[in-house]
N, C-alpha and C. Protein backbone atom coordinates (compact mmCIF):
# COMPACT_ATOMS: atom_id res chain seq x y z
N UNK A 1 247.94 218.34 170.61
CA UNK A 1 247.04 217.42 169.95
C UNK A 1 247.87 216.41 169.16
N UNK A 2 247.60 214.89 169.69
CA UNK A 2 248.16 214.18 168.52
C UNK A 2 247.96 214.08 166.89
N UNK A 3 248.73 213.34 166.29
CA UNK A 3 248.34 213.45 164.72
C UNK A 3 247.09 212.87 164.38
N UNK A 4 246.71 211.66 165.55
CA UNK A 4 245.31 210.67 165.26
C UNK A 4 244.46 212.09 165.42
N UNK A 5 244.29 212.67 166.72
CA UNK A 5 243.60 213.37 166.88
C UNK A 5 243.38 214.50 165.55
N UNK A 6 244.46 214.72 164.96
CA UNK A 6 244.25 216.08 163.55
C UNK A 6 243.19 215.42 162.74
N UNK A 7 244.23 213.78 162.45
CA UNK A 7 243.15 213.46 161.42
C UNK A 7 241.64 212.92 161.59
N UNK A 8 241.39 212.79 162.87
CA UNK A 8 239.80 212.77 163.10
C UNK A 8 239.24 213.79 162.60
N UNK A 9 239.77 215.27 163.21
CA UNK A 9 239.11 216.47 163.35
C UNK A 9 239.00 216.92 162.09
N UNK A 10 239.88 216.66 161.51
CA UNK A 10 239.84 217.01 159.55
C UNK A 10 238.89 215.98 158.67
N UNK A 11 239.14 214.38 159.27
CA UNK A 11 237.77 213.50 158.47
C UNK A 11 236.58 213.97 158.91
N UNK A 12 236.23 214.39 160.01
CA UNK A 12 235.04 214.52 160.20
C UNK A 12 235.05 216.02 160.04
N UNK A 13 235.44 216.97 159.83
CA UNK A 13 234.78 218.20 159.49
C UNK A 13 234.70 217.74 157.84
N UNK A 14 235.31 217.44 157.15
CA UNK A 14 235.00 216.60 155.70
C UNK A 14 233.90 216.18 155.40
N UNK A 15 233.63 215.16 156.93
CA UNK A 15 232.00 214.37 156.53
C UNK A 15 230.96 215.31 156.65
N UNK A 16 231.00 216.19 157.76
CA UNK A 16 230.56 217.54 157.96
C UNK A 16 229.99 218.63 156.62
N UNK A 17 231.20 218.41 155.98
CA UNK A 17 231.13 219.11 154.59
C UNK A 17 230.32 218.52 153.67
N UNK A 18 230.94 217.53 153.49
CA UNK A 18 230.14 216.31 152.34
C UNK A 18 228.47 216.70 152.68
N UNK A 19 228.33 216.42 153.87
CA UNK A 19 226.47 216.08 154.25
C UNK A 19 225.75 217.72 153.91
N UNK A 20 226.74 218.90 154.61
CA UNK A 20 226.09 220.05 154.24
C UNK A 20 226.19 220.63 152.82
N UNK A 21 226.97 219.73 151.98
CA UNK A 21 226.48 220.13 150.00
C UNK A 21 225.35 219.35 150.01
N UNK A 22 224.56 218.45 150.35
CA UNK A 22 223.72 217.83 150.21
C UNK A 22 222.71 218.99 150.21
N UNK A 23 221.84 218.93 148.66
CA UNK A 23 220.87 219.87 149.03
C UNK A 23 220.39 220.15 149.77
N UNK A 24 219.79 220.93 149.99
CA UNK A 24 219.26 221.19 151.73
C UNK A 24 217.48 221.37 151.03
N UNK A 25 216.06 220.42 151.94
CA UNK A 25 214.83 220.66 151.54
C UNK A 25 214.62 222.25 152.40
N UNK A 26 213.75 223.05 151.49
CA UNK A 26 213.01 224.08 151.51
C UNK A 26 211.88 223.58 152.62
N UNK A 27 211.96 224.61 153.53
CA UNK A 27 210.42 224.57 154.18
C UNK A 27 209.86 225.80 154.17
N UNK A 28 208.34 225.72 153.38
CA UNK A 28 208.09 226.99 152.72
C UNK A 28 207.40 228.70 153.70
N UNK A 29 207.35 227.80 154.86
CA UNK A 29 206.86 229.23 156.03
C UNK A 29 208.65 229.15 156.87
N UNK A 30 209.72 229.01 156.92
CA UNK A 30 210.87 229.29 157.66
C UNK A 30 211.94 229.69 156.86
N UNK A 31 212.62 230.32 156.95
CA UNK A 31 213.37 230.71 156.09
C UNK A 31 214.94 229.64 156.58
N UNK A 32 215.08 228.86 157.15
CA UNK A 32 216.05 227.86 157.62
C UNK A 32 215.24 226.57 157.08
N UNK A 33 216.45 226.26 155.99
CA UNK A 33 215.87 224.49 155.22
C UNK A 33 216.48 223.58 156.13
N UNK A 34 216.10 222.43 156.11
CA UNK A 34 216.26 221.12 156.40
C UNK A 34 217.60 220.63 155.82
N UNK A 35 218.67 220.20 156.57
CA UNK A 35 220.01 220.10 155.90
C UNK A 35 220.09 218.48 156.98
N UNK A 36 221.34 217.88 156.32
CA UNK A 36 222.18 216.46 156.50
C UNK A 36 223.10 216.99 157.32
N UNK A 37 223.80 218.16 157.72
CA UNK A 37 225.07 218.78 158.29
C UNK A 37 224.70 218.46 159.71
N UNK A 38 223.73 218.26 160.21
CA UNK A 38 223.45 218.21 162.14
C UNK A 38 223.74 216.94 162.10
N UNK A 39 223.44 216.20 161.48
CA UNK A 39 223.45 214.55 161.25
C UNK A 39 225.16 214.19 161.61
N UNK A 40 226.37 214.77 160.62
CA UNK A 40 227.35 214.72 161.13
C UNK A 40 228.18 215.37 162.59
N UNK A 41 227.21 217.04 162.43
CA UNK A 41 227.57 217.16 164.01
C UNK A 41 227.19 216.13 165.04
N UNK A 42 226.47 215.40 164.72
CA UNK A 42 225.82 214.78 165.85
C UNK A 42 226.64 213.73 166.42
N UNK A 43 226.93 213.12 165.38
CA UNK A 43 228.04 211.93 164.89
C UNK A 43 229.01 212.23 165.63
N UNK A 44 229.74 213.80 165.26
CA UNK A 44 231.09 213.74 165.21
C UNK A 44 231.26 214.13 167.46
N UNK A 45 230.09 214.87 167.59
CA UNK A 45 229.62 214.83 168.79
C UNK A 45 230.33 213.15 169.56
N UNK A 46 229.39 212.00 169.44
CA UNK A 46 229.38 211.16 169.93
C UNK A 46 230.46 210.51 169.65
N UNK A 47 231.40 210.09 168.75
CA UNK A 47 232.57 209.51 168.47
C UNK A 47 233.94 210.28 169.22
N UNK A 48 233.87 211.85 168.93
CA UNK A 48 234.94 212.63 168.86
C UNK A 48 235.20 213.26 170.54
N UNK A 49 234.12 213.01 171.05
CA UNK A 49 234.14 213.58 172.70
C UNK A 49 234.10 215.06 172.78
N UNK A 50 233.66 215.93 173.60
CA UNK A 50 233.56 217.50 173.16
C UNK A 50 234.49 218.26 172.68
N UNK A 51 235.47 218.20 172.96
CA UNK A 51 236.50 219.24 172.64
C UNK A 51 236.79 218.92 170.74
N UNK A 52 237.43 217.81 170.32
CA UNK A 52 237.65 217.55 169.40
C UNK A 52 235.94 217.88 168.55
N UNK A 53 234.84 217.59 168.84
CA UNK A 53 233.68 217.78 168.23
C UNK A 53 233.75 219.46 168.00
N UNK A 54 233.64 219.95 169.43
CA UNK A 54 233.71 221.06 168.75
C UNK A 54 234.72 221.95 168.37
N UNK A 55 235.95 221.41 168.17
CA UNK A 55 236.89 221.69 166.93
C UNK A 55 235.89 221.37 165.05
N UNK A 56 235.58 220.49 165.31
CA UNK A 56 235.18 220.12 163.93
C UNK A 56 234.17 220.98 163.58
N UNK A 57 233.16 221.56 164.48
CA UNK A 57 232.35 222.47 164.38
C UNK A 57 233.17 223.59 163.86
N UNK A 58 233.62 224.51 164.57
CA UNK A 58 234.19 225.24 164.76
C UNK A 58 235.32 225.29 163.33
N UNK A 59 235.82 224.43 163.11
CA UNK A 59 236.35 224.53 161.49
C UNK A 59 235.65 224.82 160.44
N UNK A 60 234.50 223.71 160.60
CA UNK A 60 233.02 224.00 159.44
C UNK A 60 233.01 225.48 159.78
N UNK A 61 232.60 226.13 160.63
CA UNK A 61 232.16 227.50 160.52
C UNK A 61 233.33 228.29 160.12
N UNK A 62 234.05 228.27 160.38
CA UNK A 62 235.36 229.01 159.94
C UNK A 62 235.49 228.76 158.37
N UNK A 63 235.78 227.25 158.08
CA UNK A 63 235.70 227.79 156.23
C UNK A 63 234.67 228.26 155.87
N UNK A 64 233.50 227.92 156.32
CA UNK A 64 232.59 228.66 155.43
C UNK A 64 232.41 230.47 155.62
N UNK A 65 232.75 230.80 156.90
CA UNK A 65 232.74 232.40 156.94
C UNK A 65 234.00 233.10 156.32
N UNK A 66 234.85 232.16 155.85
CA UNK A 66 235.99 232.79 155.07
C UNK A 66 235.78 232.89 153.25
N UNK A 67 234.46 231.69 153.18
CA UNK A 67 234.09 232.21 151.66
C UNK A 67 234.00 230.97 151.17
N UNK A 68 234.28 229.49 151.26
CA UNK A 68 234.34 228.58 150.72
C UNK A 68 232.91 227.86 150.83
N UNK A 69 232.17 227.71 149.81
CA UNK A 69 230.73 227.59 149.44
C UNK A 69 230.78 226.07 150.38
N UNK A 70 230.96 225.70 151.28
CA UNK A 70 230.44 224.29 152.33
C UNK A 70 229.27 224.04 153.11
N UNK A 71 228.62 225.39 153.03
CA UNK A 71 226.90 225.38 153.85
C UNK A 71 225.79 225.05 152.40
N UNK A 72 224.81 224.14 153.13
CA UNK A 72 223.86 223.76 152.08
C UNK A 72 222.92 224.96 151.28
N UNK A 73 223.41 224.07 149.92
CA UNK A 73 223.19 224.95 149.40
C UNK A 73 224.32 225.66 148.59
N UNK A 74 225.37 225.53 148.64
CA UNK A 74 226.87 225.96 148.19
C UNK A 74 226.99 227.41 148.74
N UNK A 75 226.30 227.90 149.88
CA UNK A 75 226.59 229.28 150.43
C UNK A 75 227.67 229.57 151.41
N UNK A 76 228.28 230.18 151.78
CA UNK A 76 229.50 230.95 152.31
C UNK A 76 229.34 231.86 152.61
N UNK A 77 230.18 233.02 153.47
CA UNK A 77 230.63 233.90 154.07
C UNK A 77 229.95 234.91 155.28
N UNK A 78 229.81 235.99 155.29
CA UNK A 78 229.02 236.49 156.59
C UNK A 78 228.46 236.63 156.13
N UNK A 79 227.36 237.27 155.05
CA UNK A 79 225.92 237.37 154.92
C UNK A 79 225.16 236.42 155.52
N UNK A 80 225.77 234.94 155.05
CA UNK A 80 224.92 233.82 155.92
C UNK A 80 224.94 233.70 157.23
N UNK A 81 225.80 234.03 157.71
CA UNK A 81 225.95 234.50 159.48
C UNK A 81 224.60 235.47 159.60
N UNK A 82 224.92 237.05 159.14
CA UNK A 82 223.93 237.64 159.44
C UNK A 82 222.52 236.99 158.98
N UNK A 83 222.21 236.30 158.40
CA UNK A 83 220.76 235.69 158.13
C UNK A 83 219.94 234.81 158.94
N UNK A 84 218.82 234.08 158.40
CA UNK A 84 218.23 233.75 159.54
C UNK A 84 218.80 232.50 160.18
N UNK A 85 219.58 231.84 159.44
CA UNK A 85 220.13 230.63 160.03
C UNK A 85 221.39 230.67 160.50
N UNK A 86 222.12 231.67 160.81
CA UNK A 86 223.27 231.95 161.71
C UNK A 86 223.27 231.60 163.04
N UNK A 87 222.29 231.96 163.59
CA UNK A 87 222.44 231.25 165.12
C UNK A 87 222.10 229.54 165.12
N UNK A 88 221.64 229.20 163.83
CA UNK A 88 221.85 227.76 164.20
C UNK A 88 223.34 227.52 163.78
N UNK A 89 223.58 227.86 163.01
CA UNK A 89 225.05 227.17 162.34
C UNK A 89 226.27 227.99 163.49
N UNK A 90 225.79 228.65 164.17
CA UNK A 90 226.72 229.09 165.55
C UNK A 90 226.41 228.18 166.66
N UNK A 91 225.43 227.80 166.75
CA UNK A 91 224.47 227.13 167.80
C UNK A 91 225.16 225.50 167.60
N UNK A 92 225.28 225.07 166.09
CA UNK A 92 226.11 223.69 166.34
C UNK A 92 227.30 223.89 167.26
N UNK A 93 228.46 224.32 167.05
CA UNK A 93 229.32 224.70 167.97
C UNK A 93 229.32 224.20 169.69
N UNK A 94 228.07 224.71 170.34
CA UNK A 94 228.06 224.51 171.83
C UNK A 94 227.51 223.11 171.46
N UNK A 95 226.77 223.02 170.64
CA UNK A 95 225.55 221.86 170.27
C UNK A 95 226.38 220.62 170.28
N UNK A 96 227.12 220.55 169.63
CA UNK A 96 228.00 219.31 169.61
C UNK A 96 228.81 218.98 170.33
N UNK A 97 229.15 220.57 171.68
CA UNK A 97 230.12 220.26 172.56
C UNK A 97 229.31 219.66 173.67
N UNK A 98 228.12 219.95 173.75
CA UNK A 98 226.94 219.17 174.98
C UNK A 98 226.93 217.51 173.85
N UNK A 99 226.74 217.08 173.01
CA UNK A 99 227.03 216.23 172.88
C UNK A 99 228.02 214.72 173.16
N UNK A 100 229.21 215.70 173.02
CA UNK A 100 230.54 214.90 173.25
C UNK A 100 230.56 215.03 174.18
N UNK A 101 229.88 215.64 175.36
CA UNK A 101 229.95 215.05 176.90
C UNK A 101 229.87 213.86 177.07
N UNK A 102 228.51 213.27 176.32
CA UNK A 102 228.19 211.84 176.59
C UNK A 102 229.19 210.83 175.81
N UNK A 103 230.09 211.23 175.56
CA UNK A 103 230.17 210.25 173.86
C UNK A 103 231.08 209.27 175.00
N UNK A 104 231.49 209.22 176.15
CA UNK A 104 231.70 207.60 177.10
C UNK A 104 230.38 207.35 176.98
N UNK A 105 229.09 207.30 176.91
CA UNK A 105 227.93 206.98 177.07
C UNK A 105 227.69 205.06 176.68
N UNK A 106 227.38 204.32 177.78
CA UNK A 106 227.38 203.36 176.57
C UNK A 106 225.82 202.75 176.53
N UNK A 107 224.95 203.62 177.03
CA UNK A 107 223.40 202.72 176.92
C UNK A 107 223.06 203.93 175.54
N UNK A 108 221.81 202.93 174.52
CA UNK A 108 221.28 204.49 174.06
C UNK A 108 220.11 205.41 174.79
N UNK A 109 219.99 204.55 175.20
CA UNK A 109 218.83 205.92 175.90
C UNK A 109 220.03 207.13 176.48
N UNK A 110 220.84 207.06 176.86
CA UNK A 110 222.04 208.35 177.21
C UNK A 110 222.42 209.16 175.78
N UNK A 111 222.76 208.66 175.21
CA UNK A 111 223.50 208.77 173.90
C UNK A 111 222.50 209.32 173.27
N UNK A 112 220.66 208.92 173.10
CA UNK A 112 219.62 209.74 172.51
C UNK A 112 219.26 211.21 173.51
N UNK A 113 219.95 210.89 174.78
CA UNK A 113 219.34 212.43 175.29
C UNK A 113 220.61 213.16 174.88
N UNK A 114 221.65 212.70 175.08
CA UNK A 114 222.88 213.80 174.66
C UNK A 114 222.36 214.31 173.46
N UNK A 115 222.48 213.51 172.34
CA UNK A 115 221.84 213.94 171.01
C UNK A 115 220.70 215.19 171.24
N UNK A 116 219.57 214.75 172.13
CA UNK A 116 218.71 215.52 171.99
C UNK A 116 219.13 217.10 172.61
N UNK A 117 219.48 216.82 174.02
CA UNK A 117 220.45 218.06 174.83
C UNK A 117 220.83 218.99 173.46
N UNK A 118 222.08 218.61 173.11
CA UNK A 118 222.76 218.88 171.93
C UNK A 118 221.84 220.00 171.03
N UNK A 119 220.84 219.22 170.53
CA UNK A 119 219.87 219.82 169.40
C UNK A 119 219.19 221.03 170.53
N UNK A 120 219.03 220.88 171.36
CA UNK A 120 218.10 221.93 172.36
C UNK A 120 219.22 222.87 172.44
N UNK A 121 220.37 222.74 172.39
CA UNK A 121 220.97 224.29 172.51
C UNK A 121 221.17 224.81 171.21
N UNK A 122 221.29 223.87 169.80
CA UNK A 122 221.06 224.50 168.79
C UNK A 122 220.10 225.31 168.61
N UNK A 123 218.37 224.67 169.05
CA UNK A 123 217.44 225.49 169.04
C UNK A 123 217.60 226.92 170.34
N UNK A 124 218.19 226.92 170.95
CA UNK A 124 218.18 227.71 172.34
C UNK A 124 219.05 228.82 171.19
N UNK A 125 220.07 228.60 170.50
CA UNK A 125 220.24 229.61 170.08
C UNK A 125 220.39 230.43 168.66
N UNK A 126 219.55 229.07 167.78
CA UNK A 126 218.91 229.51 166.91
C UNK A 126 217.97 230.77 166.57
N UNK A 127 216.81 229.97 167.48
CA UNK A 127 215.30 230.48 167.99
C UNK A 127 215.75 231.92 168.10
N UNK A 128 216.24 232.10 168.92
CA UNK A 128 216.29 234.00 169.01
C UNK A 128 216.88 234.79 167.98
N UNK A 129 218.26 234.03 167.45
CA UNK A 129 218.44 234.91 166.18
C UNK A 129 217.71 234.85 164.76
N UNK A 130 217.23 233.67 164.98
CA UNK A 130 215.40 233.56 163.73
C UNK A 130 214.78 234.79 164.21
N UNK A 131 214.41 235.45 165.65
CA UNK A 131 213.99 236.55 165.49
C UNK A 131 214.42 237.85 165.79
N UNK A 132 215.52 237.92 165.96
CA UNK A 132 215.65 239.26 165.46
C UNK A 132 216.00 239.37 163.77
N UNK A 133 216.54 238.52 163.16
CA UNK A 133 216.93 238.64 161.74
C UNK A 133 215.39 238.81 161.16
N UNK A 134 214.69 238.13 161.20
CA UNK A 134 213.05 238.02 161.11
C UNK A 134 212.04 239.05 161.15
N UNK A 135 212.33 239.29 162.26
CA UNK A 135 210.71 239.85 163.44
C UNK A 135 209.88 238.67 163.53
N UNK A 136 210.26 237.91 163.71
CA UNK A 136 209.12 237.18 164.22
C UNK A 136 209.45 237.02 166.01
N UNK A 137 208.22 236.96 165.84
CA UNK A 137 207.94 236.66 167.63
C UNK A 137 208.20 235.01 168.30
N UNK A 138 208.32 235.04 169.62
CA UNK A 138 209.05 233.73 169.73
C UNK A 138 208.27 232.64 169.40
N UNK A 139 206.92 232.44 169.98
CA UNK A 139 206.09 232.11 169.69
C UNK A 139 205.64 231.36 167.97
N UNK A 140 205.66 232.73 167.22
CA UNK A 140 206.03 231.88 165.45
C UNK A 140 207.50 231.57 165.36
N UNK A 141 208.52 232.08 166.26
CA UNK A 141 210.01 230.93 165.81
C UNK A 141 209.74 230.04 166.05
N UNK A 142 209.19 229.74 167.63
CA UNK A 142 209.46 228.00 168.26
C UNK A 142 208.53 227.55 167.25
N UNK A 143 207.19 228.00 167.07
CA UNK A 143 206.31 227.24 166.49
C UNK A 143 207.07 226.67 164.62
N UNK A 144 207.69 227.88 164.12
CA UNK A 144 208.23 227.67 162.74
C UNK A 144 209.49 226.61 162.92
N UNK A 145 210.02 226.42 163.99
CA UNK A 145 211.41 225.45 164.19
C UNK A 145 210.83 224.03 164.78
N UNK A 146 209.33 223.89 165.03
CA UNK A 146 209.14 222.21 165.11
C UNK A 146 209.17 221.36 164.11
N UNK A 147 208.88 221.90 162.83
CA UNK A 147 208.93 221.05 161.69
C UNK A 147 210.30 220.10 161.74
N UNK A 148 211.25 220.99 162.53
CA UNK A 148 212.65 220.17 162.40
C UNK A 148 213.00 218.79 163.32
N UNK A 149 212.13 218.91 164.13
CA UNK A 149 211.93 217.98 165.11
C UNK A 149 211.82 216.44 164.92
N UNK A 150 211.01 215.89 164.10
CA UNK A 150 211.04 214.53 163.41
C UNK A 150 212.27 214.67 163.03
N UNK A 151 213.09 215.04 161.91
CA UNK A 151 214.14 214.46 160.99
C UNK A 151 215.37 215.13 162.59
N UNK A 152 215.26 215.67 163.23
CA UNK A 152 216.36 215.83 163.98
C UNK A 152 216.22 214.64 165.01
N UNK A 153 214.94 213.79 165.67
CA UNK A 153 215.03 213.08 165.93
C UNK A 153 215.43 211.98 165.74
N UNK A 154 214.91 211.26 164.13
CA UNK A 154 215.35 210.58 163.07
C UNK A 154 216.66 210.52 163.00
N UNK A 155 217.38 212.24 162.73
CA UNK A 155 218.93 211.66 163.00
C UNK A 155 219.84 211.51 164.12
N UNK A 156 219.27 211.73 165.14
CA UNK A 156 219.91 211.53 166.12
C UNK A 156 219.61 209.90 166.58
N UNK A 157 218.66 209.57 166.84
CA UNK A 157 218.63 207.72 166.17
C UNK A 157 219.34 207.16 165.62
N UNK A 158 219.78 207.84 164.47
CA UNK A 158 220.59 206.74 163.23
C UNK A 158 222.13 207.56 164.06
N UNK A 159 222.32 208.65 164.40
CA UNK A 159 223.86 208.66 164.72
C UNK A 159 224.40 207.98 165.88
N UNK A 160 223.17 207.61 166.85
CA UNK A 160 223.34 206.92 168.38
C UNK A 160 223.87 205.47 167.56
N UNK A 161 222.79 204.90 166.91
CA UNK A 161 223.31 203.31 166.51
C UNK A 161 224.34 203.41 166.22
N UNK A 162 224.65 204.30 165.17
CA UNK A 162 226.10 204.07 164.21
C UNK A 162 227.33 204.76 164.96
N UNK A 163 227.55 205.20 166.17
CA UNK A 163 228.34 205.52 167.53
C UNK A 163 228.67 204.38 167.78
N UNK A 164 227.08 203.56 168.68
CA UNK A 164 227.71 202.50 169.05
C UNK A 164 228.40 201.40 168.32
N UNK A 165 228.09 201.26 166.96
CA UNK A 165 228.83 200.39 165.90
C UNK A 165 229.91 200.76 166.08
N UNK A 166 230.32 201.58 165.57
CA UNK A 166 231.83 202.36 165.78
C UNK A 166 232.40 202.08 166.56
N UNK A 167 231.78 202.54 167.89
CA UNK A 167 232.40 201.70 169.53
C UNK A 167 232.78 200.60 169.54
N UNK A 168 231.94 199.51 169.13
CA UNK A 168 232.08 198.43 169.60
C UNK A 168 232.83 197.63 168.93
N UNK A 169 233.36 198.10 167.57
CA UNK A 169 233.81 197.44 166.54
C UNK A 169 235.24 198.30 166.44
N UNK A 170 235.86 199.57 167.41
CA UNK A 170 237.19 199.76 167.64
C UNK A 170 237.56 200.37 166.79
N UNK A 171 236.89 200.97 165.95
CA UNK A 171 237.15 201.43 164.50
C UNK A 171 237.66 203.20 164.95
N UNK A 172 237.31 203.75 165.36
CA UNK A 172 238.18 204.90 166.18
C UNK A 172 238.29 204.89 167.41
């Protein structure tokens, strides 16, 4: 790996960080809040191309299962793994690597389905560990994990534009 390449993978697991101290909103029937942290996977997805994306993933999860408070909310280590939002915050990982497939993409309608792709394997492997940590049935997961749907759409919108800015303006 070149040095450009380190220091991508380190700014953007940073921005990564930055967005997941951002409080995270409460949604009061799911026990998984609404966080800014997919917003940079998404990002780092489309700029960084898969492998390097999901390095940056893959770091985020690593400091935080070693103890360093970087998940929203200032939480850390395996308890939060074992809880209900572990398979999403495992689920970014592949999530951002189906992302950075597209990130040559240059129309957005490509760049909004990668995004979306992306988020569908977060939920693909969210959704099931919401229920076994739970008991809930799939049925109240999928139904309890649409609320996320607007603002994951929302950010996958704002990370497609600000890709192609990036792109087009040479800036990485």
């Amino acid at each position: 790996m070149k040095t450009k390449d380190i220091a991508l993978v380190a700014l953007f697991t940073a921005m990564v960080v930055v967005l997941g101290l951002i409080p995270p909103m409460p949604v009061p029937w799911v026990p998984v809040p609404i966080t800014l942290q997919t917003f940079g996977v998404m990002l780092a997805g489309l700029i960084l191309g898969p492998y390097r994306a999901g390095l940056v993933v893959a770091l985020y999860v690593l400091i935080a299962l070693v103890g360093l408070p970087v998940l929203p909310g200032g939480r850390a280590g395996l308890a939060v793994l074992a809880g209900p939002t572990g398979g999403f915050l495992l689920g970014m990982i592949p999530g951002a690597i189906v992302v950075g497939l597209a990130a040559g993409a240059s129309t957005l309608r490509c760049l909004l389905a990668a995004l979306l792709g992306g988020v569908a394997v977060v939920y693909a492997l969210g959704i099931p560990w919401l229920m076994v940590v739970t008991g809930m049935t799939f049925s109240k997961a999928a139904l309890a994990v649409v609320v996320f749907l607007p603002g994951d759409t929302i950010k996958a919108v704002i990370a497609s534009i600000v890709a192609q800015r990036i792109r087009r303006l040479n800036l990485i």
